[in-house]
Protein backbone atom coordinates (compact mmCIF):
# COMPACT_ATOMS: atom_id res chain seq x y z
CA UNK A 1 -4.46 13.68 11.72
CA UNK A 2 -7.30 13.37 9.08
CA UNK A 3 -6.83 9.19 9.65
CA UNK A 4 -6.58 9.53 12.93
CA UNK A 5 -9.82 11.91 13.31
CA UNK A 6 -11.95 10.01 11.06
CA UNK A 7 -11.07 6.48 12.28
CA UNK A 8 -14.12 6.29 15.09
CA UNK A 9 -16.42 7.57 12.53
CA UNK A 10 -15.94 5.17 10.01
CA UNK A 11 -16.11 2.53 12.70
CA UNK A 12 -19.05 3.22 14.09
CA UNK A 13 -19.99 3.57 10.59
CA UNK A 14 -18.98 -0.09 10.00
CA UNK A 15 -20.40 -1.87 13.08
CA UNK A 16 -23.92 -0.30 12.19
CA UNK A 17 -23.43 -1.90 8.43
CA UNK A 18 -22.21 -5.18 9.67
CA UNK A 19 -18.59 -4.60 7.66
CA UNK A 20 -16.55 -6.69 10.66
CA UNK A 21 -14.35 -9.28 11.59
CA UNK A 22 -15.99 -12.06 12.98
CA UNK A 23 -14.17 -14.22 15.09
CA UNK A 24 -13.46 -17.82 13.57
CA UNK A 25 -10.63 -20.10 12.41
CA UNK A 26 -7.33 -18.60 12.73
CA UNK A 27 -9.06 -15.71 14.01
CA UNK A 28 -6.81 -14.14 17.41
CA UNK A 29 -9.31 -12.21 18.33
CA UNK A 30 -12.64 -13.03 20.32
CA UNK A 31 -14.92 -10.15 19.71
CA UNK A 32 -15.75 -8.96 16.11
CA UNK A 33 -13.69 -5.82 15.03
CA UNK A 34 -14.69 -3.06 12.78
CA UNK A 35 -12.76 -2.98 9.26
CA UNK A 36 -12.82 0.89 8.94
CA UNK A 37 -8.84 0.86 8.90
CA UNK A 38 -9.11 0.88 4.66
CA UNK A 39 -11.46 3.31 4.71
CA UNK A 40 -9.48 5.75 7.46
CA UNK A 41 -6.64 5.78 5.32
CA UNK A 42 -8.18 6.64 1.93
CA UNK A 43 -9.35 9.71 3.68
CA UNK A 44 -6.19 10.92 5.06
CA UNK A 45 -4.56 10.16 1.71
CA UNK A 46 -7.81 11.82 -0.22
CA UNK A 47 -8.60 14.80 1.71
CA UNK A 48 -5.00 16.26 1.70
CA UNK A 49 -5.29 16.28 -1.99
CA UNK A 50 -8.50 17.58 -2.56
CA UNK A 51 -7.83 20.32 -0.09
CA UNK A 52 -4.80 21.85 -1.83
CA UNK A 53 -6.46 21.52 -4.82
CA UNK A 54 -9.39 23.75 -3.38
CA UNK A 55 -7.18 26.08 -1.99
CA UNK A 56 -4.82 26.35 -4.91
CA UNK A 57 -7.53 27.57 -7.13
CA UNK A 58 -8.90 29.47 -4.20
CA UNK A 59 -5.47 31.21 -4.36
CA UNK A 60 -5.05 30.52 -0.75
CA UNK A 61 -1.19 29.96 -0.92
CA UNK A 62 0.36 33.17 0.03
CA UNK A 63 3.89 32.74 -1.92
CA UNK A 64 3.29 33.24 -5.41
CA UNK A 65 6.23 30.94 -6.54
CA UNK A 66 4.47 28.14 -4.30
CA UNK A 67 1.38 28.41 -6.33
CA UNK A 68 3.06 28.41 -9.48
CA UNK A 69 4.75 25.62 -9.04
CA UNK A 70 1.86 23.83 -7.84
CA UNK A 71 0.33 24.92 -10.50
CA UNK A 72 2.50 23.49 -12.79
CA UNK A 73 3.14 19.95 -11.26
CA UNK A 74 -0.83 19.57 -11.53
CA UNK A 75 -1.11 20.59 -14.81
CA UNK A 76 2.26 18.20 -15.96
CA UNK A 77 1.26 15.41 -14.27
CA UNK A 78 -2.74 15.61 -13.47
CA UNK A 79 -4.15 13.05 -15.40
CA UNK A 80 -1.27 10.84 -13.28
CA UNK A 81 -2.22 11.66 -10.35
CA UNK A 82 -6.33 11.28 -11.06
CA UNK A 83 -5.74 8.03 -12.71
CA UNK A 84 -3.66 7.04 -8.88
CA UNK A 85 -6.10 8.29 -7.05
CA UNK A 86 -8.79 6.69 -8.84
CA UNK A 87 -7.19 3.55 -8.60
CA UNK A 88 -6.87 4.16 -4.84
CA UNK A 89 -10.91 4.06 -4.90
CA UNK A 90 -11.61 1.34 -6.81
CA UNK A 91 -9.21 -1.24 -4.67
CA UNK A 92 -10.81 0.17 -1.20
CA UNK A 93 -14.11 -0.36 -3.03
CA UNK A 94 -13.11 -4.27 -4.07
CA UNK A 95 -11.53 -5.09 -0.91
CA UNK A 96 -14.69 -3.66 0.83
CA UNK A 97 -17.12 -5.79 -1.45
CA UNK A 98 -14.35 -8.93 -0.79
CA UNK A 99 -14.93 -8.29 3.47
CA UNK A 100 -18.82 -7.33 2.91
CA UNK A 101 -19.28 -10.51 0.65
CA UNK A 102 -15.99 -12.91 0.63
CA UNK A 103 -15.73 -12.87 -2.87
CA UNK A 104 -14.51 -16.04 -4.79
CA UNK A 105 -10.48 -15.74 -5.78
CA UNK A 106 -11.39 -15.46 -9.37
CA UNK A 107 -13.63 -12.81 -8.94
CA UNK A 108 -11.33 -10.58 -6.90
CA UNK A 109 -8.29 -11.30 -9.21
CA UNK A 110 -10.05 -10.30 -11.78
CA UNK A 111 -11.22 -6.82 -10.31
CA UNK A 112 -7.68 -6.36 -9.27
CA UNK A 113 -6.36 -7.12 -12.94
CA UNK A 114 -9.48 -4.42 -14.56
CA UNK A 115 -7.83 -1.68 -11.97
CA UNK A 116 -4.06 -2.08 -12.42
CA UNK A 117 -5.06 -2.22 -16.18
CA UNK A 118 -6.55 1.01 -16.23
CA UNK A 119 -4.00 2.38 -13.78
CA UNK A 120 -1.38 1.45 -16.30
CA UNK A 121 -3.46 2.98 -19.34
CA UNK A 122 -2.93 6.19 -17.42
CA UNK A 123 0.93 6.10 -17.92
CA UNK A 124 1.53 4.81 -14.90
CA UNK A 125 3.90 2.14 -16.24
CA UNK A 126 7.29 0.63 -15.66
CA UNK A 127 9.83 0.71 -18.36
CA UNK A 128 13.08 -0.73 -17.61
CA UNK A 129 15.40 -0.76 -20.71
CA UNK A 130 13.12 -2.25 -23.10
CA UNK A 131 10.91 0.18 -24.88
CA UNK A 132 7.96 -2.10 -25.72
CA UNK A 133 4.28 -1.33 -24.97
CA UNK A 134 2.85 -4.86 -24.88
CA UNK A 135 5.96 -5.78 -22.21
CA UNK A 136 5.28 -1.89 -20.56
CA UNK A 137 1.51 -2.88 -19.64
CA UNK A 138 2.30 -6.82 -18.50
CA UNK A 139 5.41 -6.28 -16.30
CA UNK A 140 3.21 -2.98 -14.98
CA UNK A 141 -0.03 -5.46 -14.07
CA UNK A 142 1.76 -8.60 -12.98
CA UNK A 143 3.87 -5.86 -10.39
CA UNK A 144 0.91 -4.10 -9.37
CA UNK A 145 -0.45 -7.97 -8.89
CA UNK A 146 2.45 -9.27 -6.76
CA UNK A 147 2.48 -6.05 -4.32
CA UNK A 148 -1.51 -6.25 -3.74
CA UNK A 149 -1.64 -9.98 -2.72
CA UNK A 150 2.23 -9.42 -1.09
CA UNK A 151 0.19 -6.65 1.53
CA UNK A 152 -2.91 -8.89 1.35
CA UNK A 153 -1.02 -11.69 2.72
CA UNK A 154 1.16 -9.82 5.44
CA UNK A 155 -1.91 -8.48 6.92
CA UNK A 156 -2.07 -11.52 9.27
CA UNK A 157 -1.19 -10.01 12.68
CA UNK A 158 -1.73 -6.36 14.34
CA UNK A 159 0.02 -3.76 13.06
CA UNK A 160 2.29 -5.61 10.44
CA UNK A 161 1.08 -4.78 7.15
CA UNK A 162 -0.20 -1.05 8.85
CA UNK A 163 3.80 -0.41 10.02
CA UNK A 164 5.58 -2.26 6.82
CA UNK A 165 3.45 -0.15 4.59
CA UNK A 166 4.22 3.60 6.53
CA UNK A 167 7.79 2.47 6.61
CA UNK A 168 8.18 1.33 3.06
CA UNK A 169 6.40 4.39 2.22
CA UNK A 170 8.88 6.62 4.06
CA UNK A 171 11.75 5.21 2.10
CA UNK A 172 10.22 5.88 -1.08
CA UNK A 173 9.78 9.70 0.16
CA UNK A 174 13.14 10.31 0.96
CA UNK A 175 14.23 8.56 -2.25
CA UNK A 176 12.14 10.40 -4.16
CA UNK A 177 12.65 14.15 -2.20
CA UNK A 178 16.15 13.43 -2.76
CA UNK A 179 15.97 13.10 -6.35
CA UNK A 180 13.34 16.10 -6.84
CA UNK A 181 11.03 13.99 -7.46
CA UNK A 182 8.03 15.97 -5.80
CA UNK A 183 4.77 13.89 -6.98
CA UNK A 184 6.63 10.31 -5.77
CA UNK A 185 7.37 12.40 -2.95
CA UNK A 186 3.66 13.71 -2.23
CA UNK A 187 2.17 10.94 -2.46
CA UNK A 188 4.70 8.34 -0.47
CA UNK A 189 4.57 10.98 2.27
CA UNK A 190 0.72 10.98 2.24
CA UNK A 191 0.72 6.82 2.37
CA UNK A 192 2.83 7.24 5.09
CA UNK A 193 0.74 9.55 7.14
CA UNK A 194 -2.31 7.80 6.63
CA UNK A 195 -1.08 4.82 7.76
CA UNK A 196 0.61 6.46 10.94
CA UNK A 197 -2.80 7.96 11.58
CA UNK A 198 -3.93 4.89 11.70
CA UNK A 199 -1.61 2.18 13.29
CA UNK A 200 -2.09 3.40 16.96
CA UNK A 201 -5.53 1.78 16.57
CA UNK A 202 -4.17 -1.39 15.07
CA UNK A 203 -1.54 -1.89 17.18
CA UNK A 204 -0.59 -3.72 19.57
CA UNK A 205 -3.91 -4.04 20.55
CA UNK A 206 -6.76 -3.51 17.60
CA UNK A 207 -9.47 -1.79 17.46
CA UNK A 208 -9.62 -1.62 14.05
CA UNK A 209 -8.40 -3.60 11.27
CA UNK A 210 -7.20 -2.90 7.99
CA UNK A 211 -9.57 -5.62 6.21
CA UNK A 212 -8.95 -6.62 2.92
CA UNK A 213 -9.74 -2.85 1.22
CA UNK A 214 -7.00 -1.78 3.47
CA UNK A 215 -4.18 -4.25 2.66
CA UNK A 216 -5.02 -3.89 -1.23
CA UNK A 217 -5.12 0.37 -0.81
CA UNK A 218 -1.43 -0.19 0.87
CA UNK A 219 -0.12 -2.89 -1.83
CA UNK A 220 -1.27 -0.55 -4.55
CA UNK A 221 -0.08 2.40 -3.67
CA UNK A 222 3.34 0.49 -2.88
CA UNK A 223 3.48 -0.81 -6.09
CA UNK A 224 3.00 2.68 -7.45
CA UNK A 225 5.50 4.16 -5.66
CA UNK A 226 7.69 1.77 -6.75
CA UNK A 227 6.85 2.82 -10.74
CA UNK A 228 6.57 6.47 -10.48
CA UNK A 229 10.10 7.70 -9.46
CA UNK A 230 13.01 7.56 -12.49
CA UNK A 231 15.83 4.97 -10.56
CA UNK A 232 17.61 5.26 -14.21
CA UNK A 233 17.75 7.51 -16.76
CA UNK A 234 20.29 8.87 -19.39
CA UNK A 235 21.62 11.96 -17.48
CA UNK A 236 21.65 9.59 -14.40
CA UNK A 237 22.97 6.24 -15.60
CA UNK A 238 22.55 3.83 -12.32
CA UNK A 239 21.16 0.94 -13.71
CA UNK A 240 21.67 -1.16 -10.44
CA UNK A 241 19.04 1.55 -8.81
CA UNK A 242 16.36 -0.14 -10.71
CA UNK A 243 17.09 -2.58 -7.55
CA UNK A 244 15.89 0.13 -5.12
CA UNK A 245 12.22 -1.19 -5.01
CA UNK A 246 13.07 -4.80 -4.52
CA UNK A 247 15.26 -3.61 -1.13
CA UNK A 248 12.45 -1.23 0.05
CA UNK A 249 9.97 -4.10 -0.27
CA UNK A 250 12.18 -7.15 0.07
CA UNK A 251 10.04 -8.23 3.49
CA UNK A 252 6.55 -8.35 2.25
CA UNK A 253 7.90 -9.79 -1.49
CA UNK A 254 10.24 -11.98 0.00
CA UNK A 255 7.23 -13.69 2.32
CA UNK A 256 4.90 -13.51 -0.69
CA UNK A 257 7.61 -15.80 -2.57
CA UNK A 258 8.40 -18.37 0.55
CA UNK A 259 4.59 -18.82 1.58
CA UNK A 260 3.44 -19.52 -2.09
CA UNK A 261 6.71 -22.06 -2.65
CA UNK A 262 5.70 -24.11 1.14
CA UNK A 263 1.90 -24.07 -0.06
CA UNK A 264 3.11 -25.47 -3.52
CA UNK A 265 4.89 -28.34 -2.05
CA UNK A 266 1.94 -28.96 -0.06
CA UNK A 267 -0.16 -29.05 -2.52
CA UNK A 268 -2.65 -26.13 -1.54
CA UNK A 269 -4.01 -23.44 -3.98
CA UNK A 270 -1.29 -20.77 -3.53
CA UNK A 271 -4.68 -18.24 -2.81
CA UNK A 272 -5.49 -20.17 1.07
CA UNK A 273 -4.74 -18.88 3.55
CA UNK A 274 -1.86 -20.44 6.61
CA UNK A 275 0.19 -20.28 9.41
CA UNK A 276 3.77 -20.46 7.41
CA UNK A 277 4.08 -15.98 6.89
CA UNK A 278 7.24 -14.99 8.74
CA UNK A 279 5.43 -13.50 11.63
CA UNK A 280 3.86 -17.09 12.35
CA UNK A 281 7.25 -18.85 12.62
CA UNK A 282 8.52 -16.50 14.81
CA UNK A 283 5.64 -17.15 16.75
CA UNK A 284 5.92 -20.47 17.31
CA UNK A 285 10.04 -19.84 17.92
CA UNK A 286 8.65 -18.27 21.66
CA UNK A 287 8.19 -14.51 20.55
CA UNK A 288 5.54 -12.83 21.55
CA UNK A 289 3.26 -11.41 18.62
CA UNK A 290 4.52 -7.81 19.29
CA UNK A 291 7.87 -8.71 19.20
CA UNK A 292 7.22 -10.57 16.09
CA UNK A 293 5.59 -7.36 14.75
CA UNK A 294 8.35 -5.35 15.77
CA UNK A 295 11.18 -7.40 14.42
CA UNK A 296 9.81 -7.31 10.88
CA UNK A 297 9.57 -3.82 11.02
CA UNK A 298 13.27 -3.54 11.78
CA UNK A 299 14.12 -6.20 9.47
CA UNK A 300 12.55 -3.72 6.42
CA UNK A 301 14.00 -0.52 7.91
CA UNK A 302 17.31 -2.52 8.09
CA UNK A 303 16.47 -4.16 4.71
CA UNK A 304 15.72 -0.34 3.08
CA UNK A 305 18.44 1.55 4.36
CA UNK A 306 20.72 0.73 1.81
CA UNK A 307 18.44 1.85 -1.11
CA UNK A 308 17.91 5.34 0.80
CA UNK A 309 21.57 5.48 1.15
């Protein structure tokens, strides 16, 4: 609801600051469109948040085992959660410089690099099997890394990186609710709210976009997701449910990895954009765009239901 209500204000709030999509090459649309769809749902994942907080130390939750608990997930895994939501910031606030500006590849790579650094800092780290630090922080970065630019580049049609991202999200909350895992599940159910908030604005007609500070806010907080819960541990020795992350997120990853290959053998910077994403060729196979939409999103519901299973 908090998406969904503050959506119109952050687009008027972007057509009086110029932050649009201007119609151009490879460009479907034919009048320039707000980009308040980043900033929409870094509210409805923010304000959540910030209002329990308020209200826990208000005292405001009448069950006192409620507030206890809270209580003591906050003060476990705070610094966590800051660190995430901090991160959360500071890609909205690159992706909104990169649509105010068009910032050079470099440039943006490198502010994407800084933040999943400092993310990772934070304990926010994958570990595998291998208890290293140096390998901790790289295989933590270059993730992080892939899932950003995987979004980034899946945001090519309306609604597609908007739905993959709610229902990727929505697999990693019942994953993580199923394993008591209550902070994975907090803040996968959040992403997916936001994003739901959101999408009827984006799809199938826009009047909003996501820009590039939305499609880096979703790939981060994917990638997070995808670190925070425990798939393996000793008590719970599965160690082919480290796999769970790759099937929740085997659509965007999986077009990530076929685009860059094609642009390769073309000889184009792997960074430029084209017409070769999945959604494209089903395009040009007759579909319509929404139907293209709307098969991907089955495809990674059908693709995810295993892992939830």
């Amino acid at each position: 609801m908090i998406s969904a209500l503050s959506l119109p204000l952050w687009r008027r709030w972007c057509r009086e600051t110029g932050l649009v999509d201007d119609p151009g090459q490879r460009k479907i649309h034919h009048t320039p469109i707000p980009l308040a769809g980043g900033l929409a749902v870094l509210t409805g994942l923010l304000a959540p948040v910030l209002g329990g907080l308020v209200a826990l130390r208000l005292g405001w939750f009448g069950l006192e085992h409620a507030g206890f608990a809270l209580s003591h997930g906050f003060s476990k895994r705070g610094l966590q959660l800051v660190a995430i939501l901090v991160g959360a910031v500071g890609m909205v606030l690159l992706g909104w410089w990169d649509d105010k500006y068009e910032l050079p590849p470099a440039r943006k790579f490198a502010g994407q690099l800084l933040i999943a650094a400092l993310v990772a800092a934070a304990g926010v780290r994958i570990t595998l099997f291998i208890s290293n630090v140096a390998f901790s922080y790289a295989v933590t970065i270059l993730w992080m890394l892939t899932l950003i630019n995987a979004f980034n580049f899946m945001d090519n049609m309306n609604g597609l990186c908007t739905g993959l991202g709610a229902i990727c999200a929505w697999y990693f909350a019942v994953i993580a609710a199923t394993d008591g895992q209550y902070l994975v599940t907090l803040i996968a159910l959040l992403t997916c709210g936001a994003l739901a908030g959101f999408l009827p604005y984006n799809f199938p007609r826009a009047s909003a976009f996501l820009g590039d500070a939305g499609s880096h806010l979703v790939g981060y907080l994917l990638a997070v997701l995808a670190i925070l819960p425990h798939f393996y541990s000793v008590e719970n020795p599965r160690h082919l449910a480290v796999l769970t992350p790759l099937l929740v997120l085997a659509v965007p990853l999986g077009d990530l990895v076929w685009v860059v290959v094609i642009r390769r053998r073309l000889g184009q910077p792997f960074y430029v954009g084209d017409n070769n994403h999945l959604s494209h060729r089903l395009v040009r196979r007759g579909h319509s765009k929404t139907t293209a939409v709307l098969m991907i999103w089955l495809l990674a519901a059908l693709l995810g239901l295993p892992a939830a299973l």
